[in-house]
C-alpha atoms as a PDB file:
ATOM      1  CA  UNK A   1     -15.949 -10.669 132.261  1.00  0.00           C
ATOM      2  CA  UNK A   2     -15.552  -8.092 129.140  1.00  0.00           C
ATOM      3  CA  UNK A   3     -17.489  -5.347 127.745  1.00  0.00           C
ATOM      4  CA  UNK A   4     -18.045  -5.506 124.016  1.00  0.00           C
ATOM      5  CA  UNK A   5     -17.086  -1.746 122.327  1.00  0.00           C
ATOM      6  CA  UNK A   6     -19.873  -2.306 119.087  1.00  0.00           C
ATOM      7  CA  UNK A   7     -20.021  -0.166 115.669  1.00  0.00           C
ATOM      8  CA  UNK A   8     -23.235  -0.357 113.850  1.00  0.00           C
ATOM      9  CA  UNK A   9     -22.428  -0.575 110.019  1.00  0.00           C
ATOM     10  CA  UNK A  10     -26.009   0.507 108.961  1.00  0.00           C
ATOM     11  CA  UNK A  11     -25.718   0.301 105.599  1.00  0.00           C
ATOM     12  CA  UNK A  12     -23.446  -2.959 105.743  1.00  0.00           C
ATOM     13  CA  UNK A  13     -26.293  -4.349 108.008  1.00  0.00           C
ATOM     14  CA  UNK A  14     -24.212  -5.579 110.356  1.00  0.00           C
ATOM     15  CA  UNK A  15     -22.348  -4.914 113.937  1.00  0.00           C
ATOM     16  CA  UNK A  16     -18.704  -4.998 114.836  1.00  0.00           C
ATOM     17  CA  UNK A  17     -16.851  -5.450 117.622  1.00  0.00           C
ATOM     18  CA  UNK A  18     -14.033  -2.719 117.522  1.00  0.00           C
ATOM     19  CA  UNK A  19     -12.319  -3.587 120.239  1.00  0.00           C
ATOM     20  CA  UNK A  20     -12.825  -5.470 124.005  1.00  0.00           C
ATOM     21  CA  UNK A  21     -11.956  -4.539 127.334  1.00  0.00           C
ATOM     22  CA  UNK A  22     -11.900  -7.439 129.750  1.00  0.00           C
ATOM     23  CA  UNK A  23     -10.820  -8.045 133.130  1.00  0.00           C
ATOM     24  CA  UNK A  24      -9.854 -11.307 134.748  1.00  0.00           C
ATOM     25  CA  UNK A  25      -8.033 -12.325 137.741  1.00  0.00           C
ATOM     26  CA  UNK A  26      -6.998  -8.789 138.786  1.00  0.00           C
ATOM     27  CA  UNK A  27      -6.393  -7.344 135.358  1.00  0.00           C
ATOM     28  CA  UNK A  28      -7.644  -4.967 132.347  1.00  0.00           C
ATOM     29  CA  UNK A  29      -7.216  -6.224 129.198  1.00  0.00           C
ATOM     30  CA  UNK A  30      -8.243  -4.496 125.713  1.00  0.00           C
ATOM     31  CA  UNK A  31      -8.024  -5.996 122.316  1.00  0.00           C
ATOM     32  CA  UNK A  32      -9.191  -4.288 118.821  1.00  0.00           C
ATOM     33  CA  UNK A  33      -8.163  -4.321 115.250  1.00  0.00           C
ATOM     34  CA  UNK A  34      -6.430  -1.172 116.055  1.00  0.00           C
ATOM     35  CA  UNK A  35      -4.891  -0.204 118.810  1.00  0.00           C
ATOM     36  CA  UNK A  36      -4.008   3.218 117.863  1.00  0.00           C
ATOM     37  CA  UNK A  37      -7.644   4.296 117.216  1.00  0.00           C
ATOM     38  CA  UNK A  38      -9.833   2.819 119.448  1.00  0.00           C
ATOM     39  CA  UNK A  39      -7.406   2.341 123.072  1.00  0.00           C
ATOM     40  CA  UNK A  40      -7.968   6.270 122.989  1.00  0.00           C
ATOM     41  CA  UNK A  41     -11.390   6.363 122.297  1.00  0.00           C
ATOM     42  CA  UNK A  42     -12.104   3.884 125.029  1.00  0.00           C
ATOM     43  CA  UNK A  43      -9.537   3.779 127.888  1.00  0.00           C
ATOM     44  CA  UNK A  44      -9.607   7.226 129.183  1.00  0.00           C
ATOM     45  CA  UNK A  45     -10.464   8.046 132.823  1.00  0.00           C
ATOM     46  CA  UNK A  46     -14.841   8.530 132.850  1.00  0.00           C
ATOM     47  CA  UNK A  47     -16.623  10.759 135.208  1.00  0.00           C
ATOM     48  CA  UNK A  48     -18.001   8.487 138.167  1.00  0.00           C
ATOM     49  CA  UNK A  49     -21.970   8.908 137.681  1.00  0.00           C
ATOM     50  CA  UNK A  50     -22.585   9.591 141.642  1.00  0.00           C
ATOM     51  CA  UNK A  51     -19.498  11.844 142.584  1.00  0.00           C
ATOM     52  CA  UNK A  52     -18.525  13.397 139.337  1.00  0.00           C
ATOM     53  CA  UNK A  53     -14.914  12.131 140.219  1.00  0.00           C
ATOM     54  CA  UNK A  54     -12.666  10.758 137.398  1.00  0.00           C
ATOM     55  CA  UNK A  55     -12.601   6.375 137.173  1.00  0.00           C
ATOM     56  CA  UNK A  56      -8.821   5.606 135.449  1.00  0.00           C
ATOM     57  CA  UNK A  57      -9.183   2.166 133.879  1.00  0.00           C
ATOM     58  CA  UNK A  58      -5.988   0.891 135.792  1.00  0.00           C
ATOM     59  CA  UNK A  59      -6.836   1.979 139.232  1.00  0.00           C
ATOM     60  CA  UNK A  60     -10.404   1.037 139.080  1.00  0.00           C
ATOM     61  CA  UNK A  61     -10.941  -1.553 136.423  1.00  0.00           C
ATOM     62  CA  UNK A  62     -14.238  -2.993 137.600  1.00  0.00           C
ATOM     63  CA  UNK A  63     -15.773   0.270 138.388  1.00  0.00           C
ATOM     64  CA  UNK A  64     -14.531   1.591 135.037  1.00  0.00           C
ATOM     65  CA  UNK A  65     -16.485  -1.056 133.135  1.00  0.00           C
ATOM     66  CA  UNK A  66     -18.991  -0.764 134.546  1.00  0.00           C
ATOM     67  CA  UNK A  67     -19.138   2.994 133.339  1.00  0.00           C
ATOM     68  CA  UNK A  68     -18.447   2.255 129.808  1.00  0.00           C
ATOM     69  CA  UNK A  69     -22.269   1.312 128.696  1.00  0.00           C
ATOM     70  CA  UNK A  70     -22.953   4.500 130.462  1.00  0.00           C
ATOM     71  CA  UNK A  71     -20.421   6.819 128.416  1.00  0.00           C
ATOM     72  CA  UNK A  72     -20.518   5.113 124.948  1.00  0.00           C
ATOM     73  CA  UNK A  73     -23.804   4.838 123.816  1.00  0.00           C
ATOM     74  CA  UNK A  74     -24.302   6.148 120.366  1.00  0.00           C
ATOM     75  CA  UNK A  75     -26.212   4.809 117.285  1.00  0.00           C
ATOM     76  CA  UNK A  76     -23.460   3.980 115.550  1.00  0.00           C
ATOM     77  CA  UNK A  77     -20.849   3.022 118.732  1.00  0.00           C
ATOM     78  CA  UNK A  78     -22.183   1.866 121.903  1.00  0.00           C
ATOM     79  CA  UNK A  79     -20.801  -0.317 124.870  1.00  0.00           C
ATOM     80  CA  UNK A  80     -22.297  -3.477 125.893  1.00  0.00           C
ATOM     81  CA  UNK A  81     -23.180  -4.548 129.682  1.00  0.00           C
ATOM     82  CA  UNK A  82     -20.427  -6.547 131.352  1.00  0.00           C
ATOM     83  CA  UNK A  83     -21.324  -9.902 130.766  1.00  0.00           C
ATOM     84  CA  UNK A  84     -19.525 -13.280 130.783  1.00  0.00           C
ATOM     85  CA  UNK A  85     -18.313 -15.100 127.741  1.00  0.00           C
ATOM     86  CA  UNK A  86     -20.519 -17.459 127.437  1.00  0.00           C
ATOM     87  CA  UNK A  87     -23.122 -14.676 127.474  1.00  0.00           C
ATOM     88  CA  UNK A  88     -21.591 -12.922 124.758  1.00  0.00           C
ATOM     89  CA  UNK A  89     -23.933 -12.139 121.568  1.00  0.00           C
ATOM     90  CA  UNK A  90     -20.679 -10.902 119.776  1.00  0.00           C
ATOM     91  CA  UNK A  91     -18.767 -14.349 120.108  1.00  0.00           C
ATOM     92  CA  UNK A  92     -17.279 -13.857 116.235  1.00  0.00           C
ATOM     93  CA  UNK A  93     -16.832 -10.159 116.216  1.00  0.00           C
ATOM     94  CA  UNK A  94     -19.294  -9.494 113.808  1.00  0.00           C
ATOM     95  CA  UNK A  95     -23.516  -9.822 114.188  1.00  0.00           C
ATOM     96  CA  UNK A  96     -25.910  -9.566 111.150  1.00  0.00           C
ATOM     97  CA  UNK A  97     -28.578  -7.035 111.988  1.00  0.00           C
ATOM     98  CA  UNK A  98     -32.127  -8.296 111.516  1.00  0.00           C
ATOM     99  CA  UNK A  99     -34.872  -6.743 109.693  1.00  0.00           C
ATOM    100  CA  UNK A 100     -37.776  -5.122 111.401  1.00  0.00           C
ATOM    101  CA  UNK A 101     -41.567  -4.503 109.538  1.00  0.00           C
ATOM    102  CA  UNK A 102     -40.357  -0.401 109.725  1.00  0.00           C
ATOM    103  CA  UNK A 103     -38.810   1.350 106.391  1.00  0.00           C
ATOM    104  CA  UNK A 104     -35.538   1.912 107.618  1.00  0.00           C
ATOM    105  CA  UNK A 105     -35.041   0.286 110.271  1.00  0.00           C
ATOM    106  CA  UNK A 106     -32.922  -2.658 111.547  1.00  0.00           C
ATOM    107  CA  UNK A 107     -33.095  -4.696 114.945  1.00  0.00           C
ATOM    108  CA  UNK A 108     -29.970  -4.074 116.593  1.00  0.00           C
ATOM    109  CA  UNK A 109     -28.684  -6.516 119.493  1.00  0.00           C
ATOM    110  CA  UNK A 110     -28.123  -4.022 122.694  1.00  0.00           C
END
């Protein structure tokens, strides 16, 4: 299961994955292009939605994903569900955003 951390390049017209946190068999994993600007922006203990306690990604890994959609979601960086890979819209790291009838607008995939 992973959680897909997505930039919207709006003028580009596409969407990026810029980085991935997964977890399998016990353990947190996080991949990006770079390391040294997103593992900040992403792993960092989130305030629990219930108890206003801190989640740390290593002691609760499954919780903490679960909080990501819920703490990064921006128009131009958002968080995806957890989902499975096989379920995964952002298979290639990169998704062309469609065209909608609206001037200015773009379908994004959330």
């Amino acid at each position: 299961m992973h959680v897909d951390i997505v930039k919207n390049e709006w003028l580009a017209g596409f969407q990026l994955v810029a980085a991935r946190v997964s977890f399998e068999e016990g353990e947190l994993t996080f991949e990006s292009g770079d390391d040294s600007v997103w593992r900040p922006v992403v792993l960092h203990p989130l305030p629990d939605q219930d108890s206003d306690d801190l989640v740390y990604p290593e002691k609760e890994p499954e919780h903490f994903m679960e909080l990501l959609p819920t703490r990064i979601q921006g128009s131009y960086l958002w968080a995806t569900q957890p989902h499975e890979q096989k379920e995964c819209q952002f298979d290639h790291f990169v998704v062309a955003m469609q065209p909608t009838r609206g001037r200015g607008q773009a379908e994004v995939s959330r």
